[in-house]
N, C-alpha and C. Protein backbone atom coordinates (compact mmCIF):
# COMPACT_ATOMS: atom_id res chain seq x y z
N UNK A 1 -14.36 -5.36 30.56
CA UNK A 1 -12.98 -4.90 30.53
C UNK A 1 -12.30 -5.32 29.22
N UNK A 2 -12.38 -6.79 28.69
CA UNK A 2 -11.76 -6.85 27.84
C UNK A 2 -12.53 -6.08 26.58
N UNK A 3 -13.81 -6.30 26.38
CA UNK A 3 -14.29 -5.67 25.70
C UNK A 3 -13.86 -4.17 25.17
N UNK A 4 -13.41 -3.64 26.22
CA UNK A 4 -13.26 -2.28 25.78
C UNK A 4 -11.89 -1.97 25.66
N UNK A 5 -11.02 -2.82 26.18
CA UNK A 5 -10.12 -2.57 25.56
C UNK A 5 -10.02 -3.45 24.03
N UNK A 6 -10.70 -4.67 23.56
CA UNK A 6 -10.54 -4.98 22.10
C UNK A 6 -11.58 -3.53 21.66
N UNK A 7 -12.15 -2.71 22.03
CA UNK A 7 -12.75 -1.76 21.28
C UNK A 7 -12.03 -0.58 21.06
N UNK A 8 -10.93 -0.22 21.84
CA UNK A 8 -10.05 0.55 21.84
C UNK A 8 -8.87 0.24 21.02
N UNK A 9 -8.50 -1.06 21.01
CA UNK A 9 -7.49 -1.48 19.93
C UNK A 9 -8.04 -1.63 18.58
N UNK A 10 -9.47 -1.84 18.29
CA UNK A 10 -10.01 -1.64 17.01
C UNK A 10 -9.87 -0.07 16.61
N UNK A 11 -10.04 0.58 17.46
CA UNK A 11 -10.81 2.42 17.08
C UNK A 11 -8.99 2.55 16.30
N UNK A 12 -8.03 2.31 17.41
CA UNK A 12 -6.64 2.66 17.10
C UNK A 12 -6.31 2.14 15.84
N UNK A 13 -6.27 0.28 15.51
CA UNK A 13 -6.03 -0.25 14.44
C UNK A 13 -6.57 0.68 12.96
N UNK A 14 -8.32 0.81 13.33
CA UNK A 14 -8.71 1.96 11.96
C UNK A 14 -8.62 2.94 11.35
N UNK A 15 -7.94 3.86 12.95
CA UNK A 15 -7.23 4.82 12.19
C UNK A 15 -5.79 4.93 11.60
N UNK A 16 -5.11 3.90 12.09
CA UNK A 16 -3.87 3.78 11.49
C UNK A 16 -4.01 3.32 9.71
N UNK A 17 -5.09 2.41 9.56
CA UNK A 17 -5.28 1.89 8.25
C UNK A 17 -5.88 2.97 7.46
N UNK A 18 -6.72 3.65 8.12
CA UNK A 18 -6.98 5.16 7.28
C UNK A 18 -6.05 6.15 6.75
N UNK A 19 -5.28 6.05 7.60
CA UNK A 19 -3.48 6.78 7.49
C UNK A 19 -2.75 6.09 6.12
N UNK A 20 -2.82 5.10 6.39
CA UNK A 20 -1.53 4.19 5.47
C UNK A 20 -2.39 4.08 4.43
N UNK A 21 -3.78 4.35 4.50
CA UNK A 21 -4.26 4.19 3.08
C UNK A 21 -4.34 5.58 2.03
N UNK A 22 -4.57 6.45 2.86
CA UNK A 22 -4.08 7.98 2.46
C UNK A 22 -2.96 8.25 2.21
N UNK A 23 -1.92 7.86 2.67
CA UNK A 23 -0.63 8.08 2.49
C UNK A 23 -0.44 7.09 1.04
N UNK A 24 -1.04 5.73 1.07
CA UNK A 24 -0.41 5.21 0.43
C UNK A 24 -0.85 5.90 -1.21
N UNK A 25 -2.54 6.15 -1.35
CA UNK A 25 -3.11 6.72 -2.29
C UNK A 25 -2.42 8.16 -2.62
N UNK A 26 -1.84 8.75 -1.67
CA UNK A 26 -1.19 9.99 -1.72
C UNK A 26 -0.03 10.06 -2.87
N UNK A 27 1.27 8.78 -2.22
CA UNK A 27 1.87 8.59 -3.12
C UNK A 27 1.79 8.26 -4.70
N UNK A 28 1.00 7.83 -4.37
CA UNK A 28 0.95 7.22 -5.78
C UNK A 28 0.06 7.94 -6.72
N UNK A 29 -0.47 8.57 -6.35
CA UNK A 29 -1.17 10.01 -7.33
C UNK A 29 -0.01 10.94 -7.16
N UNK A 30 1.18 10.89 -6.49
CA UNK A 30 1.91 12.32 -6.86
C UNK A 30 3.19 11.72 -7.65
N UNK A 31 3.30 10.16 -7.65
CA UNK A 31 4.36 9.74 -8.32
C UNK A 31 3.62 9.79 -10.34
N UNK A 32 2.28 9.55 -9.95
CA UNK A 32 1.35 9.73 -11.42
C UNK A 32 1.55 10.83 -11.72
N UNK A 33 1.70 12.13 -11.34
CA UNK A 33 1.44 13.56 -11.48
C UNK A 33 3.06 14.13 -12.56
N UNK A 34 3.73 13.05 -11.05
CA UNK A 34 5.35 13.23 -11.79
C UNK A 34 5.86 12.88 -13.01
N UNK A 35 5.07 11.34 -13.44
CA UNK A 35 5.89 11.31 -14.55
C UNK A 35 5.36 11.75 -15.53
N UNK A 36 3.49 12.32 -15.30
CA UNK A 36 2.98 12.71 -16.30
C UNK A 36 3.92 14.31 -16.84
N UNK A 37 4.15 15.00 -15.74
CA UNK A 37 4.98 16.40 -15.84
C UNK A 37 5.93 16.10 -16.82
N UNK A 38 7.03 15.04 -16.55
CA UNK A 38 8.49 14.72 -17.16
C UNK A 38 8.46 14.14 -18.48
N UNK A 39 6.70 13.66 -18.33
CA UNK A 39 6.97 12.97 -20.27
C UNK A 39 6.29 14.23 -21.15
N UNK A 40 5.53 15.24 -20.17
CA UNK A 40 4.99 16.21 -20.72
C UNK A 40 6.29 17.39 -21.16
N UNK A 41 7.21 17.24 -20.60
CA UNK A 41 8.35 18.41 -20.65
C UNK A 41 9.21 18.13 -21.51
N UNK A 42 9.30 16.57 -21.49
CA UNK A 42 10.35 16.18 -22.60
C UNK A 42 9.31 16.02 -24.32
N UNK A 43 8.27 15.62 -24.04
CA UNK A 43 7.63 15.63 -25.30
C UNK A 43 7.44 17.24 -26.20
N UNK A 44 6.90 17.61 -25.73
CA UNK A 44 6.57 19.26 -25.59
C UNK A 44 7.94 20.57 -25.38
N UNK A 45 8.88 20.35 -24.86
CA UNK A 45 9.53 20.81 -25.10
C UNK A 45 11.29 20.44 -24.88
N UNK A 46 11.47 19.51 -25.87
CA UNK A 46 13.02 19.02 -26.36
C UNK A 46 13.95 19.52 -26.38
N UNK A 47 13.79 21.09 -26.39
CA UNK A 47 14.95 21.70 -25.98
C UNK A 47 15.34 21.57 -24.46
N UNK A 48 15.18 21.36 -23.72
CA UNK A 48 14.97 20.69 -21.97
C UNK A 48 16.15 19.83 -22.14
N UNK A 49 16.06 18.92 -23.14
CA UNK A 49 16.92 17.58 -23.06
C UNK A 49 17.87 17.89 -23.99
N UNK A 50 18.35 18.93 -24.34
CA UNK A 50 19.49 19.03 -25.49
C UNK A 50 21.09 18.55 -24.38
N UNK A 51 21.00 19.03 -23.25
CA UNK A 51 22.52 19.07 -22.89
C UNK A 51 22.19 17.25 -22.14
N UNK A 52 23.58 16.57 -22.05
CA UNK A 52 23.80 15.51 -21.52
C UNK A 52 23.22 15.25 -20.02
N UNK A 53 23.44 16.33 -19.43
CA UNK A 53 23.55 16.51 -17.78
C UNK A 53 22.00 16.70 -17.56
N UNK A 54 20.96 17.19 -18.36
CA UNK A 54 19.60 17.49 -18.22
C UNK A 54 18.86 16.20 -18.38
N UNK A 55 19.24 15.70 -19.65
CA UNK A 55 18.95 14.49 -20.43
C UNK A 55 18.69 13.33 -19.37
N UNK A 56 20.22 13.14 -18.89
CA UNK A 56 20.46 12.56 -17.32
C UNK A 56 19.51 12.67 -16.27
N UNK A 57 19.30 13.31 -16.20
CA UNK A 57 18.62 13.92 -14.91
C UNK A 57 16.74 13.94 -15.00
N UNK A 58 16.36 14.09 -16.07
CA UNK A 58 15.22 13.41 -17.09
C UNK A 58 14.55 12.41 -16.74
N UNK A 59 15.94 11.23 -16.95
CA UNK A 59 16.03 9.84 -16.93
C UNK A 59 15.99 9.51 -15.22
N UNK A 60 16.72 10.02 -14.86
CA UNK A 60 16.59 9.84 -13.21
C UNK A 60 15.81 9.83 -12.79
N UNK A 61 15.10 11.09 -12.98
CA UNK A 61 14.05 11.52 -12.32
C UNK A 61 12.70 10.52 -12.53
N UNK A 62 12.41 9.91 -14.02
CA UNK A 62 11.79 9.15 -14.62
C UNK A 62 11.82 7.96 -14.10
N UNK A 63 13.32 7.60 -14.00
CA UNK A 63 13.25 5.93 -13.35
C UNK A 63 12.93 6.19 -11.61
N UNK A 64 13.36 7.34 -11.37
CA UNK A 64 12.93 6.81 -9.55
C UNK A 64 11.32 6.92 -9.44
N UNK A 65 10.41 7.64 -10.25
CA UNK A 65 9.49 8.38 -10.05
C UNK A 65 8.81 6.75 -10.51
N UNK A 66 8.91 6.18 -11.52
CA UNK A 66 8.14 4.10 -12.00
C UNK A 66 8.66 3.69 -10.60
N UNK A 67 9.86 3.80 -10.13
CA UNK A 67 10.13 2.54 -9.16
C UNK A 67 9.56 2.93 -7.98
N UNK A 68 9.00 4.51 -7.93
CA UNK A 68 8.55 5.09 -6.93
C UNK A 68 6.56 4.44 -6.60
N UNK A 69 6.18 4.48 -8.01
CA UNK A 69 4.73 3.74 -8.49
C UNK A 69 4.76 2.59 -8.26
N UNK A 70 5.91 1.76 -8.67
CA UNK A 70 6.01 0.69 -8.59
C UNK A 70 5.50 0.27 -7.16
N UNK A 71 6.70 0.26 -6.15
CA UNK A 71 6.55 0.66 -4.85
C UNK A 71 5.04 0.85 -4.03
N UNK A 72 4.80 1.55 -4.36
CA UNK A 72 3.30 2.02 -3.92
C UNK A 72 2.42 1.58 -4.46
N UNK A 73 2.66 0.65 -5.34
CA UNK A 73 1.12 -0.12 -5.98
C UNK A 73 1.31 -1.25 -5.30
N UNK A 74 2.55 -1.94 -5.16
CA UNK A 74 3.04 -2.98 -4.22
C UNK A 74 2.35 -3.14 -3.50
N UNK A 75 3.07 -1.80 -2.37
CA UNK A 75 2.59 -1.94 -1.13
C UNK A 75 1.31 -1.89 -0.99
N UNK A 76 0.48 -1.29 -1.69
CA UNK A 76 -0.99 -1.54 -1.41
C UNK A 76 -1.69 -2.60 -1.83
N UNK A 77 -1.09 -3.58 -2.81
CA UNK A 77 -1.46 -5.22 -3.11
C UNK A 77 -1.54 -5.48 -1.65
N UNK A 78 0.18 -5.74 -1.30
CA UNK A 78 0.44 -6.50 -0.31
C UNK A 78 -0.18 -6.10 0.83
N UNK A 79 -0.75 -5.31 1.28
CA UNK A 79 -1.43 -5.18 2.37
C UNK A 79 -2.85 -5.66 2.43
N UNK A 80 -3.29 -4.99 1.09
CA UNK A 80 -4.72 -5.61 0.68
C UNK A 80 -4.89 -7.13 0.91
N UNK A 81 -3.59 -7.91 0.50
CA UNK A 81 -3.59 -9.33 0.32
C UNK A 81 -3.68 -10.01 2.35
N UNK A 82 -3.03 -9.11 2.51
CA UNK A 82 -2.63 -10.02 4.06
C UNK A 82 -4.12 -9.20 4.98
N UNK A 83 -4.51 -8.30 4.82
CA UNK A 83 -5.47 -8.22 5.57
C UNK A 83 -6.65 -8.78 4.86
N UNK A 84 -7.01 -9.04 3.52
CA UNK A 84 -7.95 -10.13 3.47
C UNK A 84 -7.55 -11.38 3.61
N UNK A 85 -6.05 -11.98 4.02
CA UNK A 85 -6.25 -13.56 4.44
C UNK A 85 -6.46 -13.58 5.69
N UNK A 86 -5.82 -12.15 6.32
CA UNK A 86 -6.39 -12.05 8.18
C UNK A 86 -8.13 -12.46 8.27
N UNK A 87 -8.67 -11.50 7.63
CA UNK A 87 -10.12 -11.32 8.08
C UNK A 87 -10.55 -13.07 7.20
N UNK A 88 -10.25 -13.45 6.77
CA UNK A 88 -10.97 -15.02 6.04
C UNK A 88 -10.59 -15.50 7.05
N UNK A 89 -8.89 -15.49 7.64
CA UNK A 89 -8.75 -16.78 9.05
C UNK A 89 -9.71 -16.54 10.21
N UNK A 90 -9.83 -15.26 10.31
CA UNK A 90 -11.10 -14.75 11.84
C UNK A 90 -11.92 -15.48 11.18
N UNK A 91 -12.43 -15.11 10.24
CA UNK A 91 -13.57 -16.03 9.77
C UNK A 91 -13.76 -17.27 10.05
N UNK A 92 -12.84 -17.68 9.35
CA UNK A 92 -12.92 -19.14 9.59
C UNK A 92 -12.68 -19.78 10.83
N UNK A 93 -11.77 -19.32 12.28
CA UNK A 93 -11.98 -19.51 13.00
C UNK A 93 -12.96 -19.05 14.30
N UNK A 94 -13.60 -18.13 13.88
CA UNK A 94 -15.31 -17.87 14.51
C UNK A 94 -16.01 -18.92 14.14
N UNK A 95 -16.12 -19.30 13.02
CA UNK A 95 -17.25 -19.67 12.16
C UNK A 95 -16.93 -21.17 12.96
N UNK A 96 -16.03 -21.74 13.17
CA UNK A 96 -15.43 -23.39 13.52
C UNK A 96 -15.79 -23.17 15.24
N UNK A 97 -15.28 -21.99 15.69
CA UNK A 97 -15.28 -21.82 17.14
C UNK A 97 -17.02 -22.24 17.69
N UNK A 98 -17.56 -21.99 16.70
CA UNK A 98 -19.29 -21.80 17.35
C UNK A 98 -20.19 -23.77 17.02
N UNK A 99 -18.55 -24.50 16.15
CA UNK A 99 -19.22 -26.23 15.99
C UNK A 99 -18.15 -25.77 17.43
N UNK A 100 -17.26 -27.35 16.53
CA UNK A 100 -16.38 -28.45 17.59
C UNK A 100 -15.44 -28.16 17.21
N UNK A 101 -14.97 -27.36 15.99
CA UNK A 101 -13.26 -27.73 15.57
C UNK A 101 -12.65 -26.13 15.45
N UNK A 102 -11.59 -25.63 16.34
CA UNK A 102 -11.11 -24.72 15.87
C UNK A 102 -9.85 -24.98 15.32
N UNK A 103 -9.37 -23.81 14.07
CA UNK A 103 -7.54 -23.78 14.10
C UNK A 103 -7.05 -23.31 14.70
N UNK A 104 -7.14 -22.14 16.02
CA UNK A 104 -6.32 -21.65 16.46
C UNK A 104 -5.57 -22.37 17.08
N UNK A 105 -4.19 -22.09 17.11
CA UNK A 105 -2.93 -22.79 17.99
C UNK A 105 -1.79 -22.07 18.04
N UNK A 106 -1.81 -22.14 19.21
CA UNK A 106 -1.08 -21.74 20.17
C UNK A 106 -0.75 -19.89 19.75
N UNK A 107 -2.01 -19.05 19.25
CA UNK A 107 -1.93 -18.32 18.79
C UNK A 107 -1.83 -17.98 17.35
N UNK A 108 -1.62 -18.96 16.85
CA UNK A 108 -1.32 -18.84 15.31
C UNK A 108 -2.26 -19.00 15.07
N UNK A 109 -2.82 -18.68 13.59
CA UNK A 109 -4.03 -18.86 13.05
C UNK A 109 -3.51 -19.63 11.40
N UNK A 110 -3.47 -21.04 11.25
CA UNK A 110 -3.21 -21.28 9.97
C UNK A 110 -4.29 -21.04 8.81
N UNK A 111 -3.63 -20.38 8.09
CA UNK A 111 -4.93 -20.39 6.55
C UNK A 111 -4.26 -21.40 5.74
């Protein structure tokens, strides 16, 4: 019983991480796509940026589109980071569970 349900909460957990990893790779190849377009439009053709209000809007588009990369390179550190200190603490508390000494307490798992 428990078995299958930790096998059912694994199947669920992997596809959610398949999701958020697509999504996350998603973004961030279309925020690449973007600013390659906007430095390609302003380099290539300068008449684009002659009026103030375009110029503006250029720039906008430019800064949300880095903070947009930004963002999404983040988030995929930070996830990368916490699910490899997850899987080292399983580790380490399998690996202790099978001597004499575990860390788990009281649910927590300290790394």
């Amino acid at each position: 019983m428990f078995r299958r349900r930790h096998q059912t909460l694994s199947r669920a957990v992997s596809k959610v991480d398949e999701f958020i990893r697509l999504s996350n790779v998603a973004g961030f190849v279309c925020h690449i796509v973007n600013i390659i377009l906007l430095l390609y439009s302003v380099i290539f053709h300068p008449e684009s940026t002659k009026a103030v209000m375009s110029a503006l809007s250029f720039v906008n588009w430019l800064w949300a589109n880095i903070n947009g990369l930004l963002f999404s390179a983040s988030a995929g550190i930070i996830v990368n980071h916490m699910v490899r200190n997850y899987v080292l603490c399983i580790a380490r508390v399998y690996n202790t569970t099978r001597g004499t000494i575990s860390y788990q307490v009281n649910g927590y798992i300290p790394c």
